[in-house]
PDB file of N, CA and C in Angstrom:
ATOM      1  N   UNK A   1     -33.322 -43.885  36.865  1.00  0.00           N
ATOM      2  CA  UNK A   1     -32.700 -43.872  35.563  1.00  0.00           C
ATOM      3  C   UNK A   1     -31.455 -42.997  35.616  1.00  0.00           C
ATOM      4  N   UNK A   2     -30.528 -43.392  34.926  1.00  0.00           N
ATOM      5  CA  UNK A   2     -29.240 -42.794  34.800  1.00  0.00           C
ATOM      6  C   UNK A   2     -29.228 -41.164  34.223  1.00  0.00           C
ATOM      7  N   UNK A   3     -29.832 -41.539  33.461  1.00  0.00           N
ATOM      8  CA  UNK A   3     -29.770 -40.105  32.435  1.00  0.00           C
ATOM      9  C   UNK A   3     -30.611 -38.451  33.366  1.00  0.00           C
ATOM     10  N   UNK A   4     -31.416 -39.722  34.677  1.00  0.00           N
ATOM     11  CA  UNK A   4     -31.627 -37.688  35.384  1.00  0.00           C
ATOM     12  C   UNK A   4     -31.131 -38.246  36.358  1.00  0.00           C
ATOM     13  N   UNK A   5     -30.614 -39.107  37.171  1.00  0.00           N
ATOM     14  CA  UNK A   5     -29.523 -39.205  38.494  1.00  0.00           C
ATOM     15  C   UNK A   5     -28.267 -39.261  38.478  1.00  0.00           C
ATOM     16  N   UNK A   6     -27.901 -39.709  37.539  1.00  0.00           N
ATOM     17  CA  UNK A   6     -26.981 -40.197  37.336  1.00  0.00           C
ATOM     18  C   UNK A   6     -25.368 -39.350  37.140  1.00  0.00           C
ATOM     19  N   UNK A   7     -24.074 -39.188  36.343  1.00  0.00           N
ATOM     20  CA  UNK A   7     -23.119 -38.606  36.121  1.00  0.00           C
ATOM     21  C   UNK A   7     -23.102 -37.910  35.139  1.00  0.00           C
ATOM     22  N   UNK A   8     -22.622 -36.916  34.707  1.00  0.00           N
ATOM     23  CA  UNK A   8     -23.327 -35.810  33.846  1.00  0.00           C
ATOM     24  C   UNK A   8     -21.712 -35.496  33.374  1.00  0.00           C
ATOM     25  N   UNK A   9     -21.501 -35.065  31.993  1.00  0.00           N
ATOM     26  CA  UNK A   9     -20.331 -34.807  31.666  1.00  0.00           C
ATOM     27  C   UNK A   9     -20.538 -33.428  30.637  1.00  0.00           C
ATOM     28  N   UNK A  10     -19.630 -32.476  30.786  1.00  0.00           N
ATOM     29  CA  UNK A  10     -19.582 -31.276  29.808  1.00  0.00           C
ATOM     30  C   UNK A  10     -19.044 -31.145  28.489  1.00  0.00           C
ATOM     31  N   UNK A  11     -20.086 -31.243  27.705  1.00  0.00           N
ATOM     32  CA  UNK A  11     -19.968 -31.494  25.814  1.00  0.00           C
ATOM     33  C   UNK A  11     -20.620 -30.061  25.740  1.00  0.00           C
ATOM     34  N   UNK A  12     -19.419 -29.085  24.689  1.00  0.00           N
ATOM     35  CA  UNK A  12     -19.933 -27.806  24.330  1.00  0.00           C
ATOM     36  C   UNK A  12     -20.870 -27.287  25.080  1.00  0.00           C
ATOM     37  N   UNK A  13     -20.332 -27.103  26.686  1.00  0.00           N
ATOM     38  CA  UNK A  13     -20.995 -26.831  27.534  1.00  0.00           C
ATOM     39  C   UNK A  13     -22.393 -26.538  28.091  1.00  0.00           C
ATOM     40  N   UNK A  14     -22.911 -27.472  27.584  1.00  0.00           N
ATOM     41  CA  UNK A  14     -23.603 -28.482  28.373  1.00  0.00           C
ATOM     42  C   UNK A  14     -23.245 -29.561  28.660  1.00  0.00           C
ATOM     43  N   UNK A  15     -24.083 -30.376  29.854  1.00  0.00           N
ATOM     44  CA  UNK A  15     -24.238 -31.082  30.946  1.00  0.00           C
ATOM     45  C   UNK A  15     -25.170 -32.313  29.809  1.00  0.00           C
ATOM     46  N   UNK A  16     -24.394 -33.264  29.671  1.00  0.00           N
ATOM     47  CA  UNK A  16     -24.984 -34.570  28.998  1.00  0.00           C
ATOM     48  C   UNK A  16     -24.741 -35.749  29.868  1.00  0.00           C
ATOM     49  N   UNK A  17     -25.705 -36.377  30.219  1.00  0.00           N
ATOM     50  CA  UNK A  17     -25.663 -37.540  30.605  1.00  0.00           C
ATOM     51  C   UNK A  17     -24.881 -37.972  30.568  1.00  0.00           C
ATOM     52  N   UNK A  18     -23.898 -39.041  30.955  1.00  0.00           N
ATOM     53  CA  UNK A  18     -22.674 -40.080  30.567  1.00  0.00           C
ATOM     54  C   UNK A  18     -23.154 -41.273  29.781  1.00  0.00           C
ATOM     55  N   UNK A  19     -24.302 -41.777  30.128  1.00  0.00           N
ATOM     56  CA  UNK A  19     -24.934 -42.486  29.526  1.00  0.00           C
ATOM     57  C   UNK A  19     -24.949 -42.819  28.175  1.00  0.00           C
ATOM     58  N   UNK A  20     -25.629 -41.332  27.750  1.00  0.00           N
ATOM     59  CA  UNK A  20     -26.086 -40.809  26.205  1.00  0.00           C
ATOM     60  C   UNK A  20     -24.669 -40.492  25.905  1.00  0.00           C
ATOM     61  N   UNK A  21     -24.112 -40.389  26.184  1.00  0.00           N
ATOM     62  CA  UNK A  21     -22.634 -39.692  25.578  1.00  0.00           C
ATOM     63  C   UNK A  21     -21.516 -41.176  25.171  1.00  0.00           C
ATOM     64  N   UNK A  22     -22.046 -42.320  26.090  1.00  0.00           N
ATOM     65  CA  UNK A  22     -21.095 -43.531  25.619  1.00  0.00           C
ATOM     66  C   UNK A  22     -22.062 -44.255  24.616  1.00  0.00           C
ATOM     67  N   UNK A  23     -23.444 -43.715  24.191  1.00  0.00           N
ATOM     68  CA  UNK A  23     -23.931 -44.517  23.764  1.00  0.00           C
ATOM     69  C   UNK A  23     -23.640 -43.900  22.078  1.00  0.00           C
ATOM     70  N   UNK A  24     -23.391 -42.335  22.118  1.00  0.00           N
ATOM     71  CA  UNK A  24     -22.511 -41.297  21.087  1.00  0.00           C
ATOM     72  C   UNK A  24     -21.897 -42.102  20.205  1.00  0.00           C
ATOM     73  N   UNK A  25     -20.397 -42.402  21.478  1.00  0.00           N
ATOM     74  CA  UNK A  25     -19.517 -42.599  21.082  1.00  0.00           C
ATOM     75  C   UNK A  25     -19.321 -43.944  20.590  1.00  0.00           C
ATOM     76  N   UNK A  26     -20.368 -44.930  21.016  1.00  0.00           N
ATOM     77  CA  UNK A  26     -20.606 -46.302  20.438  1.00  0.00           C
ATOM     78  C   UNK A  26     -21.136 -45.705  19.383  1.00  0.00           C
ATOM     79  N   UNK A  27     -21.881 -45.346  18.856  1.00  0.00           N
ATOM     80  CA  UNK A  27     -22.432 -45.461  17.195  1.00  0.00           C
ATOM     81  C   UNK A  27     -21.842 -45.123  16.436  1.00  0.00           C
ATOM     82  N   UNK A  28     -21.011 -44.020  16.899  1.00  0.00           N
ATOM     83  CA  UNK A  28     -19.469 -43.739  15.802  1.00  0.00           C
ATOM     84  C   UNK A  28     -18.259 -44.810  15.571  1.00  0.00           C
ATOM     85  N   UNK A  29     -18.297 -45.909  16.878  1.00  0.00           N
ATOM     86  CA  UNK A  29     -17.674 -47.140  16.421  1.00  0.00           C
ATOM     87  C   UNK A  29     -18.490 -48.184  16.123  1.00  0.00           C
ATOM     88  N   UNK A  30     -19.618 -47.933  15.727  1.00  0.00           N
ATOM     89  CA  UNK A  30     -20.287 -49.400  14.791  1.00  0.00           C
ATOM     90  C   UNK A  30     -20.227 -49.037  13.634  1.00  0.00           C
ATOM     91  N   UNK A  31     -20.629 -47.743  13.454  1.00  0.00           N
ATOM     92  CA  UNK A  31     -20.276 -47.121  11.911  1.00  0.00           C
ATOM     93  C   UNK A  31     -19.277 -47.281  11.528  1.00  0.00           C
ATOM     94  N   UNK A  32     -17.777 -47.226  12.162  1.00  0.00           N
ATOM     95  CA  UNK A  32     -16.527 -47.227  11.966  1.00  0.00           C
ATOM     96  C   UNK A  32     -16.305 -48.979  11.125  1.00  0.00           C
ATOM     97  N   UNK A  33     -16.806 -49.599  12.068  1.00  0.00           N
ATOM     98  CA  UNK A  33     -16.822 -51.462  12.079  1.00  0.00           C
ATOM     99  C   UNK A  33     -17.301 -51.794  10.518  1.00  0.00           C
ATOM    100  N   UNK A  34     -18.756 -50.874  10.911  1.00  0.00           N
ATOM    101  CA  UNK A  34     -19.409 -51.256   9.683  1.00  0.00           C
ATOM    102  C   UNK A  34     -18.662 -51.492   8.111  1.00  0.00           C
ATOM    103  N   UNK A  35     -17.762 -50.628   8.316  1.00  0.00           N
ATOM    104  CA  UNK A  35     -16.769 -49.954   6.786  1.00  0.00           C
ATOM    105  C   UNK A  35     -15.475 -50.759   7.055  1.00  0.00           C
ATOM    106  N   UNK A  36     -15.476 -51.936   8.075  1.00  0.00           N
ATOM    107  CA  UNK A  36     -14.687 -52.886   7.988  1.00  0.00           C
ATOM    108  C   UNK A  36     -12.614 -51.788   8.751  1.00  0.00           C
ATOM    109  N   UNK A  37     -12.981 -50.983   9.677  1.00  0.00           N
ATOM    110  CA  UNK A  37     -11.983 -50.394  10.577  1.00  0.00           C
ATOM    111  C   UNK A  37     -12.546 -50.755  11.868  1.00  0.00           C
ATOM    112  N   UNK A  38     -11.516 -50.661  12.248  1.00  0.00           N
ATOM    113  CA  UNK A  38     -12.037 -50.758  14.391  1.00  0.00           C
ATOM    114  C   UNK A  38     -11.472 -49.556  14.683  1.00  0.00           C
ATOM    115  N   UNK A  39     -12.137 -49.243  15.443  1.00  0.00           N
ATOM    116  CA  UNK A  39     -11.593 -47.793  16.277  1.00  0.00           C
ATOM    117  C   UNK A  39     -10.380 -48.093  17.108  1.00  0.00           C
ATOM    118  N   UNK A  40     -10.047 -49.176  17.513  1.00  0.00           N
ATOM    119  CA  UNK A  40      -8.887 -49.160  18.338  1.00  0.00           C
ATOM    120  C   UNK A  40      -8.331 -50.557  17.837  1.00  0.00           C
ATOM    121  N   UNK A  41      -7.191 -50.637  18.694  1.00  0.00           N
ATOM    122  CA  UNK A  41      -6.871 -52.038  18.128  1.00  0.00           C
ATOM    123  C   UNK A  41      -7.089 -53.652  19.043  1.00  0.00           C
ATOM    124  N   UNK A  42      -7.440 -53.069  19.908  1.00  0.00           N
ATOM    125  CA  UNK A  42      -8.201 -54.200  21.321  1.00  0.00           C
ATOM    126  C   UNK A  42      -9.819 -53.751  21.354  1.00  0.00           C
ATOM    127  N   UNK A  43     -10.248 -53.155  20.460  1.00  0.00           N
ATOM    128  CA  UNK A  43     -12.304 -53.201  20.475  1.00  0.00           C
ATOM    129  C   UNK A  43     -12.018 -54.230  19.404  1.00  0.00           C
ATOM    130  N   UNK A  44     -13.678 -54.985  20.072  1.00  0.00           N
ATOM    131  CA  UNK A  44     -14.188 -55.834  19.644  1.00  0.00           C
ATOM    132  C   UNK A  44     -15.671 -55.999  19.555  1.00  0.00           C
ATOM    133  N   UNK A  45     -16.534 -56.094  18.902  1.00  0.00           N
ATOM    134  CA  UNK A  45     -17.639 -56.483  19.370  1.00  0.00           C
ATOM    135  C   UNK A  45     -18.477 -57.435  20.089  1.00  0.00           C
ATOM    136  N   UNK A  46     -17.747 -58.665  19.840  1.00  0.00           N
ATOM    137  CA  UNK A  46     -18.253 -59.354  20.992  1.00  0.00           C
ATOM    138  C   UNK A  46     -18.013 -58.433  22.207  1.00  0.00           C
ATOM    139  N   UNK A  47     -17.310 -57.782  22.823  1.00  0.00           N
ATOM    140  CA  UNK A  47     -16.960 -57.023  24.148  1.00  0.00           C
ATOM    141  C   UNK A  47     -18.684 -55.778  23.980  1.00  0.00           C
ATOM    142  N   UNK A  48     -18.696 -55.446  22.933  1.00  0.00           N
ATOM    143  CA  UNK A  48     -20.011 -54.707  22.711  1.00  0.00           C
ATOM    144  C   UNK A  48     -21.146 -55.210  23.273  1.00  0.00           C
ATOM    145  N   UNK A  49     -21.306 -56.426  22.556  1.00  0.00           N
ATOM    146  CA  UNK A  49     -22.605 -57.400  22.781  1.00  0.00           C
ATOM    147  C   UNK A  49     -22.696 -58.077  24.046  1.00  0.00           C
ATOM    148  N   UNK A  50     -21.192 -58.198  25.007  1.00  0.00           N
ATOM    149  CA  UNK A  50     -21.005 -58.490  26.373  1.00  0.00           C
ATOM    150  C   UNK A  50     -21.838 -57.482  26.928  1.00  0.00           C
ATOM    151  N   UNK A  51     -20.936 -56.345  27.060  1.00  0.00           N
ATOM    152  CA  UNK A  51     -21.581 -55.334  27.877  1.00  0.00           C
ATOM    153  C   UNK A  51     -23.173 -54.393  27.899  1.00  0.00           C
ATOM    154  N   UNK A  52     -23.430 -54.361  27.391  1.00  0.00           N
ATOM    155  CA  UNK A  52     -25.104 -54.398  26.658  1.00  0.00           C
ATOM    156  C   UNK A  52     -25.827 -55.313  26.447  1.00  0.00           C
ATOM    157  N   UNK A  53     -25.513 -56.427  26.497  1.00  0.00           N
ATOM    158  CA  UNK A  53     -26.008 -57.759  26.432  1.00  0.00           C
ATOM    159  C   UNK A  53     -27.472 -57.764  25.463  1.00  0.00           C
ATOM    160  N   UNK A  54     -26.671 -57.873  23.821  1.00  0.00           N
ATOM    161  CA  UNK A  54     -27.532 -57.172  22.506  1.00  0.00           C
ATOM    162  C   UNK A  54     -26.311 -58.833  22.368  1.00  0.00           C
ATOM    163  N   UNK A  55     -27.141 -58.715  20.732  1.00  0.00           N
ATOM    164  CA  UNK A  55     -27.401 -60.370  20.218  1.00  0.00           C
ATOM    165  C   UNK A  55     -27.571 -59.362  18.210  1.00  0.00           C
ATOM    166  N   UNK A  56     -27.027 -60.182  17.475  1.00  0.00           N
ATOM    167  CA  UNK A  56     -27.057 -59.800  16.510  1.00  0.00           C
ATOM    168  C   UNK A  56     -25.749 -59.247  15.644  1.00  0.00           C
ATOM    169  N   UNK A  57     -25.802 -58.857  14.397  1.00  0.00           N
ATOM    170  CA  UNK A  57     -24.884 -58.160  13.496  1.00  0.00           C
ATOM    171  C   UNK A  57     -24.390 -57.111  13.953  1.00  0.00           C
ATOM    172  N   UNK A  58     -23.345 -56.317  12.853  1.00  0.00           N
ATOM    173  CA  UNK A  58     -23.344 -55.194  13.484  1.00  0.00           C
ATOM    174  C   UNK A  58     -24.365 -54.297  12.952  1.00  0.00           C
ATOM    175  N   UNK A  59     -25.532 -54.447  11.684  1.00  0.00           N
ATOM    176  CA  UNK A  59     -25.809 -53.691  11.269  1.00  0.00           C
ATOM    177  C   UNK A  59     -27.263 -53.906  12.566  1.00  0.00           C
ATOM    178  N   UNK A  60     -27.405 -54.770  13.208  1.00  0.00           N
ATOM    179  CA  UNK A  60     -28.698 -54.888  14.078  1.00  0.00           C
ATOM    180  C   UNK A  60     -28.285 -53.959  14.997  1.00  0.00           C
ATOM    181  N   UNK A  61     -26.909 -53.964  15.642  1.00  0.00           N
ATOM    182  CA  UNK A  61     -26.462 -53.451  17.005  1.00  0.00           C
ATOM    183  C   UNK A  61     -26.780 -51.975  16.452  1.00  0.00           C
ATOM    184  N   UNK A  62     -25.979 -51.242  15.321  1.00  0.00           N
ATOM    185  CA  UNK A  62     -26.480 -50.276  14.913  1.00  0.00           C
ATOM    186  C   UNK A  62     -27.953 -49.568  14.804  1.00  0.00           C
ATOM    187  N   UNK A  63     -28.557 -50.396  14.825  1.00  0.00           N
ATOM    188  CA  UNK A  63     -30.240 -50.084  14.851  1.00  0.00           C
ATOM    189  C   UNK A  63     -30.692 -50.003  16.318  1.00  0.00           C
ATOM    190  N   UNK A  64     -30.372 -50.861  16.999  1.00  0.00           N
ATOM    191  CA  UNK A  64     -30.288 -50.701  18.339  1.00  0.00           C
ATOM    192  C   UNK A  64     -29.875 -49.449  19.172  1.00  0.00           C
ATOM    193  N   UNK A  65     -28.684 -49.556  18.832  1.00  0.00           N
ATOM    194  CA  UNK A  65     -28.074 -48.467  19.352  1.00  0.00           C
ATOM    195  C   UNK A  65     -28.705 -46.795  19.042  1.00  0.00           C
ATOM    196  N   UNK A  66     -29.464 -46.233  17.481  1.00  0.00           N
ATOM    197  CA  UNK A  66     -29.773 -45.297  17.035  1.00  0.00           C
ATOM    198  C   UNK A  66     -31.213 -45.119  18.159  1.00  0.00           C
ATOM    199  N   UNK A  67     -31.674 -46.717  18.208  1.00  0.00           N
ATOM    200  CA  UNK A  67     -33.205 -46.468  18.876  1.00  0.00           C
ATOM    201  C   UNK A  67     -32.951 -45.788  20.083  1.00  0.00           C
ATOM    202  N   UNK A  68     -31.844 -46.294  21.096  1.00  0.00           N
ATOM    203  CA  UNK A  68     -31.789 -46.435  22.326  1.00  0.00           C
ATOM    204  C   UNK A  68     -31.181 -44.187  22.233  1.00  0.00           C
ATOM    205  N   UNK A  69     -30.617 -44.126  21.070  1.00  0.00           N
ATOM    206  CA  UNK A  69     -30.237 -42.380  21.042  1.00  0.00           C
ATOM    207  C   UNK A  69     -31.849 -41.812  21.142  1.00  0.00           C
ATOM    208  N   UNK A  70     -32.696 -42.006  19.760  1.00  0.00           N
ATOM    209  CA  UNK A  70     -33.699 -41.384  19.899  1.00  0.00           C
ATOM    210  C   UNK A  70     -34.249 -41.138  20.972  1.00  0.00           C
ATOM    211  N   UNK A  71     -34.728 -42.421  21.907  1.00  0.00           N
ATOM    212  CA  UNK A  71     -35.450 -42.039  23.316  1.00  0.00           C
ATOM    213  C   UNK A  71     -34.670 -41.367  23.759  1.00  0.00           C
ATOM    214  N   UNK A  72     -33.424 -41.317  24.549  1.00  0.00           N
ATOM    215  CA  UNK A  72     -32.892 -40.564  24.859  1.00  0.00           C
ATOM    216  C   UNK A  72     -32.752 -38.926  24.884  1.00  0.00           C
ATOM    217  N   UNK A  73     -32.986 -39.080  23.336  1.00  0.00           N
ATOM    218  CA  UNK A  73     -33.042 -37.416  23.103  1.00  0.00           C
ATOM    219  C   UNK A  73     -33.816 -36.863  23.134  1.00  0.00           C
ATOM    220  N   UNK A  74     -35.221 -37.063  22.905  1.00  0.00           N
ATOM    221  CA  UNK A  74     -36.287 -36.541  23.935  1.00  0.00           C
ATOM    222  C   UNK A  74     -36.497 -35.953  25.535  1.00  0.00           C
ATOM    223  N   UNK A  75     -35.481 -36.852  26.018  1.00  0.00           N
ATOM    224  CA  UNK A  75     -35.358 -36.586  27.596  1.00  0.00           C
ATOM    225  C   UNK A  75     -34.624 -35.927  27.627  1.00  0.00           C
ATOM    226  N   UNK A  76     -33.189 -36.033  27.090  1.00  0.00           N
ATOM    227  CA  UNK A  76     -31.954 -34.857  26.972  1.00  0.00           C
ATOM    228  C   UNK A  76     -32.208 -33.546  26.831  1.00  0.00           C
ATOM    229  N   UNK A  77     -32.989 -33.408  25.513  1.00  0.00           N
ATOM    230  CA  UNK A  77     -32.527 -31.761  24.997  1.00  0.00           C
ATOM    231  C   UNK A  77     -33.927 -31.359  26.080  1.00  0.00           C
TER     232      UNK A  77
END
């Protein structure tokens, strides 16, 4: 698993997964989506649902995405 082998990046110094940290920064752009903004001007979600290969809205991907934090953060902190 990524999150204890894997690349580790320094957030308020600590050592966070890279993993958990793109999965962060994805939920702050579904939330963003959600309220009808894109975080950039070339994101897309289909490119979301490519790379994760998730199926659904954005409000599903959002649910998804919160689940996939929770486990995570158990193992993290």
């Amino acid at each position: 698993m990524e999150a204890k082998n894997g690349k580790t990046i320094l957030v308020n110094n600590n050592e966070v997964p890279a993993c958990y940290w793109n999965l962060i920064v994805l939920r702050g752009q579904l939330k963003m989506y959600s309220v009808g903004l894109k975080p950039n001007r070339h994101w897309k979600i289909t490119d979301v649902k490519k790379y994760f290969g998730f199926k659904g809205n954005n409000d599903q991907l959002l649910g998804l995405v919160e689940g996939l934090i929770s486990g995570f953060k158990g193992q993290v902190d």
